[in-house]
C-alpha atoms as a PDB file:
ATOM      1  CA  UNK A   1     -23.600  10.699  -9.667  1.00  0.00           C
ATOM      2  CA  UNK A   2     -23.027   9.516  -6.384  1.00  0.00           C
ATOM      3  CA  UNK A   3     -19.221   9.994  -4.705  1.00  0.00           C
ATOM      4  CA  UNK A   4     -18.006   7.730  -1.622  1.00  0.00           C
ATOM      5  CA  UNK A   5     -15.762   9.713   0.643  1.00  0.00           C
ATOM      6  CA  UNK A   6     -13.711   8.799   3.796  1.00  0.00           C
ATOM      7  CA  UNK A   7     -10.017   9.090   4.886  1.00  0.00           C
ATOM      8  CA  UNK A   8      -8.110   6.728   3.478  1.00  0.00           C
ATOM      9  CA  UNK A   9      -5.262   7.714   5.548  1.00  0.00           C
ATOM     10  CA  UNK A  10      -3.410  11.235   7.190  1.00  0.00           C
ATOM     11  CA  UNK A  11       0.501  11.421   8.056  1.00  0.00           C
ATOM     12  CA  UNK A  12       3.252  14.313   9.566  1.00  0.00           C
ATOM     13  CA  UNK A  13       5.281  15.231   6.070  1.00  0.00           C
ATOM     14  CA  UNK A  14       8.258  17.234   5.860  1.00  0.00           C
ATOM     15  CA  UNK A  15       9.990  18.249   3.060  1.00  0.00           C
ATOM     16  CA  UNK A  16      12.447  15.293   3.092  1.00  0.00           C
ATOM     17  CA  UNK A  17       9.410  12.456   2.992  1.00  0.00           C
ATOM     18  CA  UNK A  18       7.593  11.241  -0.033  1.00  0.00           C
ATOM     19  CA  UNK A  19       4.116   9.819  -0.401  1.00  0.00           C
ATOM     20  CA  UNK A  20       3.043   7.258  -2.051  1.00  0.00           C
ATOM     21  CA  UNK A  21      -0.929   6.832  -3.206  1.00  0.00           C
ATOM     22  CA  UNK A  22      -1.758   3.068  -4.771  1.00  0.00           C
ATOM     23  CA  UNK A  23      -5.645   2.320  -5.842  1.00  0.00           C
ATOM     24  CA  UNK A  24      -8.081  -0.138  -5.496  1.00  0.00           C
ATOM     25  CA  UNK A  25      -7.182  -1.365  -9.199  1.00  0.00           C
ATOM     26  CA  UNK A  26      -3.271  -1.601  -8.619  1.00  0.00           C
ATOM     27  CA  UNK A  27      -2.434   1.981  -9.881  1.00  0.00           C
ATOM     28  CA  UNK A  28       0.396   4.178  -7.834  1.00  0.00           C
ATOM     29  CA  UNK A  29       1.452   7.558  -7.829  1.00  0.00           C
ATOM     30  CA  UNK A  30       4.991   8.036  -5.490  1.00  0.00           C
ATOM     31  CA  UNK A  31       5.676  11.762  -5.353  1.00  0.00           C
ATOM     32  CA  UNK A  32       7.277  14.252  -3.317  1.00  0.00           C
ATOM     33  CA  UNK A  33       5.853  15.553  -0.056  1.00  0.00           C
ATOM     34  CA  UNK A  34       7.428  19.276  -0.451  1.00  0.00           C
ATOM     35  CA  UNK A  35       5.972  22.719   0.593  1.00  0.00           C
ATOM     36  CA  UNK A  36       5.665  23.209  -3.430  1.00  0.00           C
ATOM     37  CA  UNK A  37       3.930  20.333  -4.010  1.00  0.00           C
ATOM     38  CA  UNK A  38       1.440  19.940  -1.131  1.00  0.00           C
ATOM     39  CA  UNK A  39       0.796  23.502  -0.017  1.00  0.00           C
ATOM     40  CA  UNK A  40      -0.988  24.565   3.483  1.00  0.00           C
ATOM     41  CA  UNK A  41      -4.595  25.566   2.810  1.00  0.00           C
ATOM     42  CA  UNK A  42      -7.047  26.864   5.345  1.00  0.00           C
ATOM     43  CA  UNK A  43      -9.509  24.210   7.161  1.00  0.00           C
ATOM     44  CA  UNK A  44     -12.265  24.978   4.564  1.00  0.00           C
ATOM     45  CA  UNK A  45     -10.446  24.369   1.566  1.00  0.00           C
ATOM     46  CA  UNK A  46     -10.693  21.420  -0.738  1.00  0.00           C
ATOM     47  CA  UNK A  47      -7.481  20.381  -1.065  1.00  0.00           C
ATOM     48  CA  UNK A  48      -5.091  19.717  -3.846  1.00  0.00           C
ATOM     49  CA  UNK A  49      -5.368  16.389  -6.520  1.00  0.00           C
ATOM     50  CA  UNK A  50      -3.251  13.352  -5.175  1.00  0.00           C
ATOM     51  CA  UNK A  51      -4.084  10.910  -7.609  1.00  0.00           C
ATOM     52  CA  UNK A  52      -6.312  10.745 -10.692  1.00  0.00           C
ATOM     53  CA  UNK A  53      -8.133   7.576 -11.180  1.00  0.00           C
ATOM     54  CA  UNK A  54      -9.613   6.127 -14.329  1.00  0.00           C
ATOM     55  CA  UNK A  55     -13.194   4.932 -14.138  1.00  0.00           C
ATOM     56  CA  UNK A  56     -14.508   2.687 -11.412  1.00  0.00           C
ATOM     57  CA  UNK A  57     -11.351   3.391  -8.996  1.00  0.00           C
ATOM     58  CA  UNK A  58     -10.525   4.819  -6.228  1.00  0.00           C
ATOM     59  CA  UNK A  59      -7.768   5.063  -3.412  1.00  0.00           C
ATOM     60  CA  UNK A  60      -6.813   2.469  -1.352  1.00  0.00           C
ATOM     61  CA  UNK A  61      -3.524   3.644   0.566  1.00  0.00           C
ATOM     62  CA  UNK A  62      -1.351   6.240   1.113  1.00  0.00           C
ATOM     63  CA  UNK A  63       1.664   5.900   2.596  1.00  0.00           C
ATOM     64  CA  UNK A  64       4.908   8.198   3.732  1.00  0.00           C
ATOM     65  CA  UNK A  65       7.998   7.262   2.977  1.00  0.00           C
ATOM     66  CA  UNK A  66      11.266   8.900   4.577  1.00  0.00           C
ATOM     67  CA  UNK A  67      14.262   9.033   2.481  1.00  0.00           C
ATOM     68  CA  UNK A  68      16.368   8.104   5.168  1.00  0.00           C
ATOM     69  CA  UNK A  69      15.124   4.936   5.353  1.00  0.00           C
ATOM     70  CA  UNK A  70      16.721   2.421   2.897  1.00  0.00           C
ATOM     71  CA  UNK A  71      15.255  -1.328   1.199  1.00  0.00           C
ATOM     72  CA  UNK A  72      12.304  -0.639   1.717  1.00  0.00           C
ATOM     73  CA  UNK A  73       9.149  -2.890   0.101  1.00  0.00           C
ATOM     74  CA  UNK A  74       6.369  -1.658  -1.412  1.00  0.00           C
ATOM     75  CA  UNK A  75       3.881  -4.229  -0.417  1.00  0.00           C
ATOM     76  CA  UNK A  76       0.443  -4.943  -2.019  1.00  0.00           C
ATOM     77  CA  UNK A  77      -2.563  -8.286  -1.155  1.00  0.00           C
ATOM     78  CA  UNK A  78      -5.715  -9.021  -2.869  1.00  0.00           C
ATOM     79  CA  UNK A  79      -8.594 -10.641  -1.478  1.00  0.00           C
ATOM     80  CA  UNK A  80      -7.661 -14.313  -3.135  1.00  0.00           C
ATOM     81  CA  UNK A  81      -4.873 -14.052  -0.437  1.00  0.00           C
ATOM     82  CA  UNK A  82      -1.873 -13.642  -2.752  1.00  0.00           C
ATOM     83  CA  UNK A  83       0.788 -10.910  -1.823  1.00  0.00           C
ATOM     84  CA  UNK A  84       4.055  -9.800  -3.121  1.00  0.00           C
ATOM     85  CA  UNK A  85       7.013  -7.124  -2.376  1.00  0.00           C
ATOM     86  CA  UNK A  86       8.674  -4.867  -4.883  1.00  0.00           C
ATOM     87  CA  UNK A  87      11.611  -2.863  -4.240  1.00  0.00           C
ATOM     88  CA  UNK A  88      10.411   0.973  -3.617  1.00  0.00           C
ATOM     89  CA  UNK A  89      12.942   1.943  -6.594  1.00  0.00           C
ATOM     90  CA  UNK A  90      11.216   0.279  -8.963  1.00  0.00           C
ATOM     91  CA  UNK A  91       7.978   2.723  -8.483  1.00  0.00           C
ATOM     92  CA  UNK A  92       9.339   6.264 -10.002  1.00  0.00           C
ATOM     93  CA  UNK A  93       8.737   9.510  -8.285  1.00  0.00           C
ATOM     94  CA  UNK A  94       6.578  11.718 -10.145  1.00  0.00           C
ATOM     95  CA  UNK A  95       4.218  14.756 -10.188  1.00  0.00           C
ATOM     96  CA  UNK A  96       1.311  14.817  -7.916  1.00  0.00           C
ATOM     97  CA  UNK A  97      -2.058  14.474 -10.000  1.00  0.00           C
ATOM     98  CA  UNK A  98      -1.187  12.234 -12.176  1.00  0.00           C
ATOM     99  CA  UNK A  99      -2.967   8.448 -13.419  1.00  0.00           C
ATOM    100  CA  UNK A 100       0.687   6.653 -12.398  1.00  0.00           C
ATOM    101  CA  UNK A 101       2.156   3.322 -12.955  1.00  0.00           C
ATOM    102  CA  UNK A 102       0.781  -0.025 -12.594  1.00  0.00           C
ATOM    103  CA  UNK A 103       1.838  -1.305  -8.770  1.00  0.00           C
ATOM    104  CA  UNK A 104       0.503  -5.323  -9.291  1.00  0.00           C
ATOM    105  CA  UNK A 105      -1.082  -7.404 -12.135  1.00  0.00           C
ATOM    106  CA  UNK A 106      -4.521  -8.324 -10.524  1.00  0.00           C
ATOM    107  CA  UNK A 107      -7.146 -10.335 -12.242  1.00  0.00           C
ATOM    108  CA  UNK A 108     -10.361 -11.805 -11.562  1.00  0.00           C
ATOM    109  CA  UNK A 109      -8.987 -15.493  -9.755  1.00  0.00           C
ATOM    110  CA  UNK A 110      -6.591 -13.455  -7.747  1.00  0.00           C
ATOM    111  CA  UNK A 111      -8.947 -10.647  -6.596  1.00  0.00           C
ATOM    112  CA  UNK A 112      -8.743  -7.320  -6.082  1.00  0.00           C
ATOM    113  CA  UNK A 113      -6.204  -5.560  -3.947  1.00  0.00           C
ATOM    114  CA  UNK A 114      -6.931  -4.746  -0.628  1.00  0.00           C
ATOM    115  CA  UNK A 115      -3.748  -3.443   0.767  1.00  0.00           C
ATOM    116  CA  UNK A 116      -0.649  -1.505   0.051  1.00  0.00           C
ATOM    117  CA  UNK A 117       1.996  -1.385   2.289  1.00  0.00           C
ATOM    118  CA  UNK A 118       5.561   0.145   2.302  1.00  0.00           C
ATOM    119  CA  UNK A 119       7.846  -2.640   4.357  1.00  0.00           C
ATOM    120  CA  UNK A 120      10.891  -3.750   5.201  1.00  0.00           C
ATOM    121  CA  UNK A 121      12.392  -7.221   6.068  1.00  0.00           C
ATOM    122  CA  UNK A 122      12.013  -6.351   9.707  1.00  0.00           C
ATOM    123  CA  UNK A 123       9.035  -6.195   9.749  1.00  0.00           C
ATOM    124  CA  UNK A 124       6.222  -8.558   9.737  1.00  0.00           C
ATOM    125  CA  UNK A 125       2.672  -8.632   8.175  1.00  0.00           C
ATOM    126  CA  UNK A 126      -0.732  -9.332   9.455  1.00  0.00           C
ATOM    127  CA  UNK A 127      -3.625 -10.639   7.010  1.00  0.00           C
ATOM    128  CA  UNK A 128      -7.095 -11.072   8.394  1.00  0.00           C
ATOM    129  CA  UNK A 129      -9.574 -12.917   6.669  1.00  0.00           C
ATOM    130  CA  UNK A 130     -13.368 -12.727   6.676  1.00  0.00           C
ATOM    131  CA  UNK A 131     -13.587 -15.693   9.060  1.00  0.00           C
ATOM    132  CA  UNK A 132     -11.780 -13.539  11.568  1.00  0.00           C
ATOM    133  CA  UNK A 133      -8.529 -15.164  11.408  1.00  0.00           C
ATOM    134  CA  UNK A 134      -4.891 -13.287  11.840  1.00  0.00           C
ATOM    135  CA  UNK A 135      -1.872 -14.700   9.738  1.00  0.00           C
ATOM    136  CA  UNK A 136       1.879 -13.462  10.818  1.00  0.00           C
ATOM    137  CA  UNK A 137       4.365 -13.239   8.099  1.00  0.00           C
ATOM    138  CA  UNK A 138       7.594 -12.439   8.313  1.00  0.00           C
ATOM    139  CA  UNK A 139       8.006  -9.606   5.136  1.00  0.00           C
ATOM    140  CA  UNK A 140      11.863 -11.223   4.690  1.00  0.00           C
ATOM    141  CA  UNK A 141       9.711 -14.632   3.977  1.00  0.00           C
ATOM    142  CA  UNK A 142       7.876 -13.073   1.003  1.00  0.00           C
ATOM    143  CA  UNK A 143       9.421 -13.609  -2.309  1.00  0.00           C
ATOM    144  CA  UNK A 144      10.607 -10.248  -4.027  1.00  0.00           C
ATOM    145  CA  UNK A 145       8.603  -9.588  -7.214  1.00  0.00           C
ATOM    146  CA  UNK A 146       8.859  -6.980 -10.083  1.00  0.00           C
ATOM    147  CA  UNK A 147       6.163  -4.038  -9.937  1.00  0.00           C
ATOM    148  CA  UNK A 148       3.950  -5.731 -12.453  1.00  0.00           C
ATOM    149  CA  UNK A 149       3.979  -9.318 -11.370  1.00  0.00           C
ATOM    150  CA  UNK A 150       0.969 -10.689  -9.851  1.00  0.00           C
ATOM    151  CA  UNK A 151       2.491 -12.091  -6.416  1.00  0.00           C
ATOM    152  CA  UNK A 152       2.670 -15.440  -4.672  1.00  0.00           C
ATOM    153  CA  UNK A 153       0.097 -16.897  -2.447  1.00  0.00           C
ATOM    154  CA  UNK A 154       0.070 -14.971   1.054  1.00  0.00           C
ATOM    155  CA  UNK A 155      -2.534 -17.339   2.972  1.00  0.00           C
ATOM    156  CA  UNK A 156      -4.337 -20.105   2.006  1.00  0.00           C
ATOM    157  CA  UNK A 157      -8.074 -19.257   2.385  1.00  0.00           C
ATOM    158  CA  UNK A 158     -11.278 -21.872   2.713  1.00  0.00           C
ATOM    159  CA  UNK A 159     -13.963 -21.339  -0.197  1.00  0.00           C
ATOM    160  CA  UNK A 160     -16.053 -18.469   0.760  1.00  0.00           C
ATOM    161  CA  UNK A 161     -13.208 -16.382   2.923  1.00  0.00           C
ATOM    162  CA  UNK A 162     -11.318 -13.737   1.979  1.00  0.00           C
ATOM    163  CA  UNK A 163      -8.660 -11.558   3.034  1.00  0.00           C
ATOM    164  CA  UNK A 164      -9.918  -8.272   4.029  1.00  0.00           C
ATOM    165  CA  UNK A 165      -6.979  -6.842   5.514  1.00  0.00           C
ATOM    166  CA  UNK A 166      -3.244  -6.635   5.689  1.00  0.00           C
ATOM    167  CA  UNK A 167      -0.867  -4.094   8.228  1.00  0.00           C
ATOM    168  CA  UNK A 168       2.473  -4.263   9.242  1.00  0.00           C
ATOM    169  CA  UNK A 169       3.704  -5.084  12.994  1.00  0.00           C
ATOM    170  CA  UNK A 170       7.077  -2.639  12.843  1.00  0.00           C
ATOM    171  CA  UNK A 171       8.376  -4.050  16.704  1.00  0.00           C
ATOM    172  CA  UNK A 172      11.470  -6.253  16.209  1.00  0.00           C
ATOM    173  CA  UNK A 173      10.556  -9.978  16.608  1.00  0.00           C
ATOM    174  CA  UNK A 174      12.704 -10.510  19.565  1.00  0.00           C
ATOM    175  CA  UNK A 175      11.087  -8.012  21.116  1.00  0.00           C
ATOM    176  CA  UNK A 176       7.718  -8.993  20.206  1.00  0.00           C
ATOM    177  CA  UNK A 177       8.588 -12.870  21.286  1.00  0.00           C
ATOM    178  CA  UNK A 178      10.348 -11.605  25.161  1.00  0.00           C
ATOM    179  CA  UNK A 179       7.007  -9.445  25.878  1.00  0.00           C
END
């Protein structure tokens, strides 16, 4: 059997953050970032189990979330260009290890996610498609979903492109626009 390994992503935790692991097929795990949970292990060691996946997935994000901050989005895009934004609440905190809960209804017009992002309205989104192109969204112009909804179109995409990409641009847009 062959395995595929690379980061998928490394953050500062302290005991007040959580973290939040979604897959490649729309699963998500949100758990607590504690000294219990994720304990220190020497350089050589494995590691402890984030995320279980069932059969043909893998991980796609991870992402810290501080308590302090408030609305917050969790964020997902699939390769058809469709996107959506659930409210952070609506994605339970759990155990570490476990399969989780479904974070987007994906199917085979739509495509496969390729994204997950925790947002808020101030901030604003960047899709890049296969052609090379770079869309800016404003995250307060996406609609607000439920967890298990399948989104609303993100960018329009020409047959044979796809969006390969999505991150988040955190500066305030008056700043952004003055600079």
């Amino acid at each position: 059997m062959l395995f595929r390994s690379e980061v998928v992503g490394a953050t500062l935790a302290n005991d007040d953050d959580e973290l939040l692991l979604v897959s490649r097929k729309a699963m998500s795990l949100r758990f607590a970032a504690t000294n219990e949970s994720i304990r220190s292990m020497g350089r050589s060691a494995t590691g402890v189990i984030g995320m279980k996946f069932r059969k043909g997935d893998e991980l796609l994000a991870m992402v810290r979330v501080s308590k302090k901050d408030k609305n917050l989005y969790v964020f997902t895009a699939t390769d058809g260009g469709f996107g959506k934004k659930s409210p952070l609440d609506e994605y339970r905190l759990q155990n570490r290890g476990g399969i989780g809960i479904k974070a987007a209804k994906v199917n085979e017009e739509r495509g496969g996610l390729v994204g997950a992002l925790v947002i808020s309205d101030k901030d604003e989104i960047l899709a890049i498609t296969s052609n090379g192109s770079v869309m800016r969204t404003a995250a307060k112009e996406i609609r607000q979903t439920g967890r298990d909804s399948m989104g609303v179109r993100l960018v329009n995409l020409d047959e044979g492109v796809s969006l390969l990409s999505v991150t988040k641009n955190g500066e305030d847009a008056d700043t952004v626009a003055s600079a």
